[in-house]
PDB file of N, CA and C in Angstrom:
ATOM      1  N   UNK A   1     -12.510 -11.088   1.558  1.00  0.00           N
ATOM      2  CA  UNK A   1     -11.477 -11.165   0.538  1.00  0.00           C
ATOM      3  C   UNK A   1     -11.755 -10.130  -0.532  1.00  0.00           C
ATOM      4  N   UNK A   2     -10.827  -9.163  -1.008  1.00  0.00           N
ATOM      5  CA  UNK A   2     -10.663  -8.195  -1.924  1.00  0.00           C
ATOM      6  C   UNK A   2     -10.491  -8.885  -3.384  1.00  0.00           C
ATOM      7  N   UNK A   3     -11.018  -8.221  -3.864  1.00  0.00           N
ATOM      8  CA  UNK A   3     -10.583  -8.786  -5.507  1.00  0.00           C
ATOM      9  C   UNK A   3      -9.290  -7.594  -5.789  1.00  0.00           C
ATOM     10  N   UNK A   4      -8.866  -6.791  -4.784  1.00  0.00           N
ATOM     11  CA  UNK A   4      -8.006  -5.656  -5.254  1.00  0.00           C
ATOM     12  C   UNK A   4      -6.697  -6.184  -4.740  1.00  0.00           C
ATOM     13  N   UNK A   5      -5.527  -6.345  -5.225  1.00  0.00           N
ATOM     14  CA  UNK A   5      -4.286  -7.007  -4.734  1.00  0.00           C
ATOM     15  C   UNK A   5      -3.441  -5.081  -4.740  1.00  0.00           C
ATOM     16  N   UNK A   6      -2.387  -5.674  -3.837  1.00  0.00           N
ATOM     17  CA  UNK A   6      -1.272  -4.660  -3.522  1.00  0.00           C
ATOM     18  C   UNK A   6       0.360  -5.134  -4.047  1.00  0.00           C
ATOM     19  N   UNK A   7       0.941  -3.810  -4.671  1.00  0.00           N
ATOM     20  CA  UNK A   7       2.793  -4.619  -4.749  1.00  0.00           C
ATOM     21  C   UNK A   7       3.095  -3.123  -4.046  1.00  0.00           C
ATOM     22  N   UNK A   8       4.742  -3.634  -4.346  1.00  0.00           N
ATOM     23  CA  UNK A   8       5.340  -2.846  -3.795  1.00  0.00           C
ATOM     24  C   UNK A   8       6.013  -1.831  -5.053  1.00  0.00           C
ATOM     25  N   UNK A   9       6.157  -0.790  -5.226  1.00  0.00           N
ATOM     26  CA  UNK A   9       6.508   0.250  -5.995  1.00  0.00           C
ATOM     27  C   UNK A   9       7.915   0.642  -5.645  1.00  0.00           C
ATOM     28  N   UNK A  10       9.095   0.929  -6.097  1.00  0.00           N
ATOM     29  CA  UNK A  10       9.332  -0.153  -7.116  1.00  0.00           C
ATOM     30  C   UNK A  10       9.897  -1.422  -7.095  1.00  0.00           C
ATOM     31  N   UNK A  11      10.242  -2.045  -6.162  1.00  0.00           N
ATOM     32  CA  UNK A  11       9.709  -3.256  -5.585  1.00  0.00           C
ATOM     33  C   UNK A  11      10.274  -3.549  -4.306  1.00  0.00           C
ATOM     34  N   UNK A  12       9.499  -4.904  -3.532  1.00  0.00           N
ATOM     35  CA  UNK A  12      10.319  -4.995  -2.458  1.00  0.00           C
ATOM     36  C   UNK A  12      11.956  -4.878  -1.816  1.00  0.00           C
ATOM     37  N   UNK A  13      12.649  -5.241  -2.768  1.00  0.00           N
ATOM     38  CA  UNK A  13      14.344  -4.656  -2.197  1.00  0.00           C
ATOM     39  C   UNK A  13      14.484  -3.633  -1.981  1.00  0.00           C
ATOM     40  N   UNK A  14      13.460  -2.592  -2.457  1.00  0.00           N
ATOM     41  CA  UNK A  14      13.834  -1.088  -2.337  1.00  0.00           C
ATOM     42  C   UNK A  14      12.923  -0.805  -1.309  1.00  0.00           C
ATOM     43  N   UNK A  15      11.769  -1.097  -1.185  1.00  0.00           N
ATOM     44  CA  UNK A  15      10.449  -0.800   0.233  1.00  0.00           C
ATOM     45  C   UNK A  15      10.886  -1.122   1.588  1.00  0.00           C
ATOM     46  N   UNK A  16      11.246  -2.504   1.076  1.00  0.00           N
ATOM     47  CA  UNK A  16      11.731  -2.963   2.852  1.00  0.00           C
ATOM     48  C   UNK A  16      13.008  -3.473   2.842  1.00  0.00           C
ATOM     49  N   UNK A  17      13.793  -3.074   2.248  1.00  0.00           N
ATOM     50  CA  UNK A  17      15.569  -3.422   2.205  1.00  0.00           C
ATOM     51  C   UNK A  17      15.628  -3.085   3.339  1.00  0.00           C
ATOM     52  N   UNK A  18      16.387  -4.210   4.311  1.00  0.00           N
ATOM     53  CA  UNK A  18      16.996  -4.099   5.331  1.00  0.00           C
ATOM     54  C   UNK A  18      15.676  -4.344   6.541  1.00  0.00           C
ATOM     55  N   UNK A  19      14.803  -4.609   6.293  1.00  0.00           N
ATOM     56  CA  UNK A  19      13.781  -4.958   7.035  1.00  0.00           C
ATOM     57  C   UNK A  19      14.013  -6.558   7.549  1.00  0.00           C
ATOM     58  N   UNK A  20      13.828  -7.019   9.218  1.00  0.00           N
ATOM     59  CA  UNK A  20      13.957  -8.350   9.838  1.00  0.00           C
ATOM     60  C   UNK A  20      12.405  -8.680   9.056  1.00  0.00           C
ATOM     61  N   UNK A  21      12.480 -10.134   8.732  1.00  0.00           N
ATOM     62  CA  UNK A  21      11.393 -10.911   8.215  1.00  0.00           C
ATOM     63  C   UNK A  21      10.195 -10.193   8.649  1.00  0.00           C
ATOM     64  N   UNK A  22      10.208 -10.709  10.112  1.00  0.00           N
ATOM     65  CA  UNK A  22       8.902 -10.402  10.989  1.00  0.00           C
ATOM     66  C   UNK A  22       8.542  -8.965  10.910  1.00  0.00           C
ATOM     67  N   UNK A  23       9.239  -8.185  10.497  1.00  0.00           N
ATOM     68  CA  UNK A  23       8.776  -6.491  10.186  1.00  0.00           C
ATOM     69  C   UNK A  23       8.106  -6.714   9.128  1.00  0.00           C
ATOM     70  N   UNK A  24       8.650  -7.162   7.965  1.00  0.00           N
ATOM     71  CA  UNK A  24       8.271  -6.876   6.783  1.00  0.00           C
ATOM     72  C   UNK A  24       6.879  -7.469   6.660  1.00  0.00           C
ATOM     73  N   UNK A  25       6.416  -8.430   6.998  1.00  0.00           N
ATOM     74  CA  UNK A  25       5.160  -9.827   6.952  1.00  0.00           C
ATOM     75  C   UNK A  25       4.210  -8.552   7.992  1.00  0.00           C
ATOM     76  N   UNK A  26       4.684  -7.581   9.020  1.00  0.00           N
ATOM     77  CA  UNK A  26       3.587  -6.557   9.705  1.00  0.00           C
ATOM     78  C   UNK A  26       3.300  -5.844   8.438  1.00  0.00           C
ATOM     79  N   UNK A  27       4.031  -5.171   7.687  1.00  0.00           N
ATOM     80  CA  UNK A  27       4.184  -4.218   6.256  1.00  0.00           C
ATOM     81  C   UNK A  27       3.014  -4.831   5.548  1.00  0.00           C
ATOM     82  N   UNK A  28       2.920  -6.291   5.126  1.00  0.00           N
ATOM     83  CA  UNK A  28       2.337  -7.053   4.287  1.00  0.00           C
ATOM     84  C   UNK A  28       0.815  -7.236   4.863  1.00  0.00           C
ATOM     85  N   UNK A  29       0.944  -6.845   6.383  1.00  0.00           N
ATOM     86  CA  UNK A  29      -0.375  -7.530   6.943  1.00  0.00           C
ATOM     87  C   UNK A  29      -1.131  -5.766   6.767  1.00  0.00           C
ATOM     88  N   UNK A  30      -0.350  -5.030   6.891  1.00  0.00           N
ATOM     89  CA  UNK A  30      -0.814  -3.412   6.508  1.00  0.00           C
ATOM     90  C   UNK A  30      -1.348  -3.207   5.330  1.00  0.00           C
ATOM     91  N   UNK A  31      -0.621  -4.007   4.120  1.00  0.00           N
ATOM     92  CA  UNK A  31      -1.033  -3.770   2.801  1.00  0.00           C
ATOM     93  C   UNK A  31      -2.278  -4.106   2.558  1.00  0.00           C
ATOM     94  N   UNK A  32      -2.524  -5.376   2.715  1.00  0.00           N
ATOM     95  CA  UNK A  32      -3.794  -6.124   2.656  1.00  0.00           C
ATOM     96  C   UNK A  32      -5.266  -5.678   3.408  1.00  0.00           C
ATOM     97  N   UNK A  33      -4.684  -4.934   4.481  1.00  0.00           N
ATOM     98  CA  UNK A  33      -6.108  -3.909   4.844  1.00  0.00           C
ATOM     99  C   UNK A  33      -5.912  -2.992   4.215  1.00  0.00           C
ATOM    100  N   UNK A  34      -5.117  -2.076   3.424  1.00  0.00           N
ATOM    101  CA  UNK A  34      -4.990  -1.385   2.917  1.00  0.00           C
ATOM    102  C   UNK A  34      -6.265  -1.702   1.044  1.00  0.00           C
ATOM    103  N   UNK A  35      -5.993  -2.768   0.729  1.00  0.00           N
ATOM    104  CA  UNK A  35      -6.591  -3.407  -0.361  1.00  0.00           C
ATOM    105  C   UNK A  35      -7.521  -3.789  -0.179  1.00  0.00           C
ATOM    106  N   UNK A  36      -7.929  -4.417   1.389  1.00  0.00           N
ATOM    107  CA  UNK A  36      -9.574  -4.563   1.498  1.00  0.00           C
ATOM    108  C   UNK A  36     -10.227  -3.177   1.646  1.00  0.00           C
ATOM    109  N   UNK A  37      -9.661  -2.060   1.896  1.00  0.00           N
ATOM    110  CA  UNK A  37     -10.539  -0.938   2.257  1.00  0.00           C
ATOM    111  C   UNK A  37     -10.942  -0.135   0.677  1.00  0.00           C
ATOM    112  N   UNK A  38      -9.468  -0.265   0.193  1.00  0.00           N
ATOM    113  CA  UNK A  38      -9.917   0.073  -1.080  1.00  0.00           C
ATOM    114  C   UNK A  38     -10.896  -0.486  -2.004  1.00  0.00           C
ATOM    115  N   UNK A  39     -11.240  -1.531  -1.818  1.00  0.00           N
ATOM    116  CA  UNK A  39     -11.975  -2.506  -2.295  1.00  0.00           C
ATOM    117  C   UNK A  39     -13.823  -1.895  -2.343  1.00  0.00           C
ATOM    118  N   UNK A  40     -13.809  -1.631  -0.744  1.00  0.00           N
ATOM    119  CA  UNK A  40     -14.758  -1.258  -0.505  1.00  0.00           C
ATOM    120  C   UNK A  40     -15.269   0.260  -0.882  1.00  0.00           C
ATOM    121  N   UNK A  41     -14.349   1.186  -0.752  1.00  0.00           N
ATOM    122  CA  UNK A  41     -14.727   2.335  -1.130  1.00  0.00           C
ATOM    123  C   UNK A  41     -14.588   2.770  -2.693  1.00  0.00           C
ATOM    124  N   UNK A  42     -14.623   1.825  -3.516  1.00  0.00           N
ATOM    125  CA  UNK A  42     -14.451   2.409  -4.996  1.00  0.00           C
ATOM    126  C   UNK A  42     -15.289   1.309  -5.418  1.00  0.00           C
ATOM    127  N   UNK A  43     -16.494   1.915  -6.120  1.00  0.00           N
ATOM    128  CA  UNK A  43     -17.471   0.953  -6.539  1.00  0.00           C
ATOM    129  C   UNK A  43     -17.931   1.033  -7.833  1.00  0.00           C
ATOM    130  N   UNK A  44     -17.254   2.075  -8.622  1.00  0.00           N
ATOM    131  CA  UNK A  44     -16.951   2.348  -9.969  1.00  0.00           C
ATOM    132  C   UNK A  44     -16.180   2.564 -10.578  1.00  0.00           C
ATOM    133  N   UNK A  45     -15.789   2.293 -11.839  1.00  0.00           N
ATOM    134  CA  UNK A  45     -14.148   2.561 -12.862  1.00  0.00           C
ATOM    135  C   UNK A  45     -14.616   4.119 -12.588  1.00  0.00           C
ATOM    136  N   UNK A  46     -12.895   4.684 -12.967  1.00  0.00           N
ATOM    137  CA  UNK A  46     -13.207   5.926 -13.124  1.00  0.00           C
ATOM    138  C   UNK A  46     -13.811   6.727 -14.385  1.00  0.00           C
ATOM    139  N   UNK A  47     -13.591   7.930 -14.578  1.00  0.00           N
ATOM    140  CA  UNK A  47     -14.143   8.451 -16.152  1.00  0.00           C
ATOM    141  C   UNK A  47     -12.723   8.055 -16.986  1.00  0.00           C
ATOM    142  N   UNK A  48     -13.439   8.292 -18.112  1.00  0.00           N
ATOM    143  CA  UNK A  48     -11.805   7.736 -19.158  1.00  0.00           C
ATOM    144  C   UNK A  48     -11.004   9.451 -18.887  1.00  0.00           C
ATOM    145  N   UNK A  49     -11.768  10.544 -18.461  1.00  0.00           N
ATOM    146  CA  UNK A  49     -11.111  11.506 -18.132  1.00  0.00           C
ATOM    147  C   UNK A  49      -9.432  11.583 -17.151  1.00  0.00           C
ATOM    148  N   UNK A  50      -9.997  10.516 -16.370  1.00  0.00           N
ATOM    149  CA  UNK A  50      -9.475  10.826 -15.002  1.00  0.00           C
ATOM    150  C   UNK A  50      -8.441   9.811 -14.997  1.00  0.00           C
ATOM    151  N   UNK A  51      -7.275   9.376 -14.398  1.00  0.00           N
ATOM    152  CA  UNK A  51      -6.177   8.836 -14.825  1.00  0.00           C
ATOM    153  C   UNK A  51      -6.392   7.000 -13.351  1.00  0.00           C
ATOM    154  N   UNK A  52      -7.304   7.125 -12.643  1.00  0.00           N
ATOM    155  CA  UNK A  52      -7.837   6.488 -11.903  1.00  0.00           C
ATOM    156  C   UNK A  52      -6.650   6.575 -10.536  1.00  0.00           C
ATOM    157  N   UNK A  53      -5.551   7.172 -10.385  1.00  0.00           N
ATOM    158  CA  UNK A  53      -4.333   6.721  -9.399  1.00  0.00           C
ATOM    159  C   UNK A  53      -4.733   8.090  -8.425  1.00  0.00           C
ATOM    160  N   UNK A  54      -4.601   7.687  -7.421  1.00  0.00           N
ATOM    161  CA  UNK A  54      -4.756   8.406  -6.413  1.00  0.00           C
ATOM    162  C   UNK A  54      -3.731   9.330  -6.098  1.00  0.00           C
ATOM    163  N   UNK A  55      -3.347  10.106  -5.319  1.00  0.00           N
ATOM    164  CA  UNK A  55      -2.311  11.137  -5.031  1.00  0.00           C
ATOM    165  C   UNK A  55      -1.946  10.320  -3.686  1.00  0.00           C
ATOM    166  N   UNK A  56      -0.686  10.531  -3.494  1.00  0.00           N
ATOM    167  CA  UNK A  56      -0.122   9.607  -2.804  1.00  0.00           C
ATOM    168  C   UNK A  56      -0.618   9.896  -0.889  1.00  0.00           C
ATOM    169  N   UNK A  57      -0.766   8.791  -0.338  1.00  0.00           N
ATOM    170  CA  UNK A  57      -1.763   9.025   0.813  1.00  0.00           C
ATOM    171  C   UNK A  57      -0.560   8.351   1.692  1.00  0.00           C
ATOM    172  N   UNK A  58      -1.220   8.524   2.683  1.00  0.00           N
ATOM    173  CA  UNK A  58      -0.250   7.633   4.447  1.00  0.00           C
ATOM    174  C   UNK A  58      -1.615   7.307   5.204  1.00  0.00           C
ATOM    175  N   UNK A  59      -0.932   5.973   6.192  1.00  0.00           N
ATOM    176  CA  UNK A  59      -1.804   4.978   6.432  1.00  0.00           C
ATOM    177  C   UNK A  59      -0.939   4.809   8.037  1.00  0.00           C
ATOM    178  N   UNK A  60      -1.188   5.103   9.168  1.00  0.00           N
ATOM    179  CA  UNK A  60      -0.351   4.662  10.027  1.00  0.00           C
ATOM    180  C   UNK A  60      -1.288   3.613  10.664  1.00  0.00           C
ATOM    181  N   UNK A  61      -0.365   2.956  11.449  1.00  0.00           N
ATOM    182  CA  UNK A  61      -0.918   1.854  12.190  1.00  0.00           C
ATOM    183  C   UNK A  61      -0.006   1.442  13.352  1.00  0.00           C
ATOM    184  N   UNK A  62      -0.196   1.304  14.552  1.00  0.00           N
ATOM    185  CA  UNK A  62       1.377   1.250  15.306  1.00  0.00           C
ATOM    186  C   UNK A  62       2.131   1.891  15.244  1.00  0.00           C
ATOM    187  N   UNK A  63       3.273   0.917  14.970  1.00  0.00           N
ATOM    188  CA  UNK A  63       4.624   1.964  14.768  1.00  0.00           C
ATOM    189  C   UNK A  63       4.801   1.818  13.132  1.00  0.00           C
ATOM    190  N   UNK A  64       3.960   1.590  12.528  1.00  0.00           N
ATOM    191  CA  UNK A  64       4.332   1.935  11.036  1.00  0.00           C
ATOM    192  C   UNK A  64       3.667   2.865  10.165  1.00  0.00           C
ATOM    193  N   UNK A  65       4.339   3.771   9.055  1.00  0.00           N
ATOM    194  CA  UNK A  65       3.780   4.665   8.364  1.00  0.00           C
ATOM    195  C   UNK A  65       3.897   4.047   7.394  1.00  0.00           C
ATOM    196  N   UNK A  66       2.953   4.061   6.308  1.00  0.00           N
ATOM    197  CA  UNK A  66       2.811   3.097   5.317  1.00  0.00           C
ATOM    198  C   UNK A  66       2.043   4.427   4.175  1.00  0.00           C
ATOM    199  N   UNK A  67       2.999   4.542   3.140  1.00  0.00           N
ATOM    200  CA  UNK A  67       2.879   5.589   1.845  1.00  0.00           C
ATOM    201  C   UNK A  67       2.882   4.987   0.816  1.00  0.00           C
ATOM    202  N   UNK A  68       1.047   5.174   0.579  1.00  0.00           N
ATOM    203  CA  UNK A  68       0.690   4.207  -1.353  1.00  0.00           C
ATOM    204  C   UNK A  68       0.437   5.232  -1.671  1.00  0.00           C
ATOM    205  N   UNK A  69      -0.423   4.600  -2.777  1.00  0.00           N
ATOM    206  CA  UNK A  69      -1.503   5.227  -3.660  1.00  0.00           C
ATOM    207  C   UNK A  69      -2.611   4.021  -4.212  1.00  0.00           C
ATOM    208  N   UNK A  70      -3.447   4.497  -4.685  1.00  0.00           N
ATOM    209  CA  UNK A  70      -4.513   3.623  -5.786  1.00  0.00           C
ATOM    210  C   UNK A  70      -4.594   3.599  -6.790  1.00  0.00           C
ATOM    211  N   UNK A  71      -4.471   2.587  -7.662  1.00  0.00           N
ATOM    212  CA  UNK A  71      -4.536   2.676  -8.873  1.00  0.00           C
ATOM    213  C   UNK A  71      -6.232   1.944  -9.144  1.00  0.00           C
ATOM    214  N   UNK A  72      -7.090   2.483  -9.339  1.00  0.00           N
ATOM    215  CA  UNK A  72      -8.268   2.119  -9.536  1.00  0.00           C
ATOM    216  C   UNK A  72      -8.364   1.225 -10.992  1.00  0.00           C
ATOM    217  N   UNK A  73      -7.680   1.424 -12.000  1.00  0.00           N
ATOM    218  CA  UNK A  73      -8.218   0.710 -13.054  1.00  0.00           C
ATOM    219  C   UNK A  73      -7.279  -0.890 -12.777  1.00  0.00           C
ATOM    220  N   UNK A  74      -6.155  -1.096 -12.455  1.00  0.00           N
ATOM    221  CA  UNK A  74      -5.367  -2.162 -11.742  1.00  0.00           C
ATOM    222  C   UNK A  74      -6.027  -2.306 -10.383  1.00  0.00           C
ATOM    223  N   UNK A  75      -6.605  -1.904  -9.888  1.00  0.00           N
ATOM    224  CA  UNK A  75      -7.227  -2.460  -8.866  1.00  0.00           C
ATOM    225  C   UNK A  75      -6.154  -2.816  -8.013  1.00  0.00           C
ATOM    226  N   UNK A  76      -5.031  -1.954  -7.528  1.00  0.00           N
ATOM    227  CA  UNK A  76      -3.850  -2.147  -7.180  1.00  0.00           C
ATOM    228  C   UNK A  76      -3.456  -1.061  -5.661  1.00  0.00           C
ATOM    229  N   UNK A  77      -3.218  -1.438  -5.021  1.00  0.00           N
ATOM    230  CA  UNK A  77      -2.313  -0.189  -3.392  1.00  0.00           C
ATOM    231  C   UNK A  77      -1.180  -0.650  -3.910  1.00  0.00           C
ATOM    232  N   UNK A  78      -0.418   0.495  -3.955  1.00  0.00           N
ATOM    233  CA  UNK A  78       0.919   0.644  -4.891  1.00  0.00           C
ATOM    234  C   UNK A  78       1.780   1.146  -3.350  1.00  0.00           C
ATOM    235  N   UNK A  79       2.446   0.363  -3.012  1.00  0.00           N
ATOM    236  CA  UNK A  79       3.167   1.131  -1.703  1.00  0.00           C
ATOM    237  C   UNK A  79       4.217   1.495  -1.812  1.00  0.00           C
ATOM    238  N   UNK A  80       4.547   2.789  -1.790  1.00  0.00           N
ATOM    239  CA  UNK A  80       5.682   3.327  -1.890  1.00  0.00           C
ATOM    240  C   UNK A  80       6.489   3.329  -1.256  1.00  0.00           C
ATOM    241  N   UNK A  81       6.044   3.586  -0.227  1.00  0.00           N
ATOM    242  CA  UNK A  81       7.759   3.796   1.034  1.00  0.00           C
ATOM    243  C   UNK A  81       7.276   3.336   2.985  1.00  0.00           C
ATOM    244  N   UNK A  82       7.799   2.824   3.451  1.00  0.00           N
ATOM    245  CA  UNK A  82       7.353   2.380   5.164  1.00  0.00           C
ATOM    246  C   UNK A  82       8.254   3.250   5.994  1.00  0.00           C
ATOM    247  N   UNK A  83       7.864   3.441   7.001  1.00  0.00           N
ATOM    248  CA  UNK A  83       8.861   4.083   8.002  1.00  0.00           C
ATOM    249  C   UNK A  83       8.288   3.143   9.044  1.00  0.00           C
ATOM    250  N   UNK A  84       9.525   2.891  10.212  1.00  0.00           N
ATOM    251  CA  UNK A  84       9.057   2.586  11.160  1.00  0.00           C
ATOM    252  C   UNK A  84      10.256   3.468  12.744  1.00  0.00           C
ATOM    253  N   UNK A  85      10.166   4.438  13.176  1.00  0.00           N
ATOM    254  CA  UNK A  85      10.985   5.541  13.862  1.00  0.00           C
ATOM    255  C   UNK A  85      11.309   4.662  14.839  1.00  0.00           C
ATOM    256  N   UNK A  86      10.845   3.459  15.130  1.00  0.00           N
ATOM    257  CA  UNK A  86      10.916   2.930  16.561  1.00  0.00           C
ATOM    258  C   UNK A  86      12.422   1.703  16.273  1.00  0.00           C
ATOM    259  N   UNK A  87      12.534   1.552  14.452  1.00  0.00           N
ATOM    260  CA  UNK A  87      13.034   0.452  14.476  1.00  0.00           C
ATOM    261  C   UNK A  87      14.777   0.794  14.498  1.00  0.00           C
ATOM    262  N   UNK A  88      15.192   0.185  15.015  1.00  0.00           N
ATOM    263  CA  UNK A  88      16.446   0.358  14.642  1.00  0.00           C
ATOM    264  C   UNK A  88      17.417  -0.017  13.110  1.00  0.00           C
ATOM    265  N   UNK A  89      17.997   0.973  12.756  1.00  0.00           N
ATOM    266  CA  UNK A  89      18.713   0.757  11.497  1.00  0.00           C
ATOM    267  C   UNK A  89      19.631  -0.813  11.560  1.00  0.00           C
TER     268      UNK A  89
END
């Protein structure tokens, strides 16, 4: 278990609008490894220099592309946008 939680940026109606349940809950099961990994690889705040948010990354898995970022001082995977090419509109 992560102490780092994930949302959706800017929020779910706009991430997975138009997504069947069972897609979206795969999205959710993506996020959450997404937040345990982050968890693990950041083991310090950043400098007060540095703005702690990551530059925006991709995460595939299956048939899904999954586009966050990190916000290290929120301790947050900020997910921006999913694709899935296989799914039908």
């Amino acid at each position: 278990m992560s102490d780092w939680s994930w949302e959706f940026m800017a929020d779910a109606a706009e991430v997975v609008a138009g997504l069947p349940p069972s897609a979206a809950r795969q999205v959710e099961v993506i996020a959450r490894r997404l937040t345990d990994a982050a968890s693990v690889k950041h083991l310090a705040e950043p400098s007060v220099e540095e703005s702690g948010v990551s530059k925006l990354q991709s995460f595939a898995e299956g048939p899904w592309i999954v586009w966050f970022m990190e916000h290290q001082r929120w301790r947050t995977v900020l997910i921006t946008r999913i694709t899935n090419p296989w799914l039908e509109p």
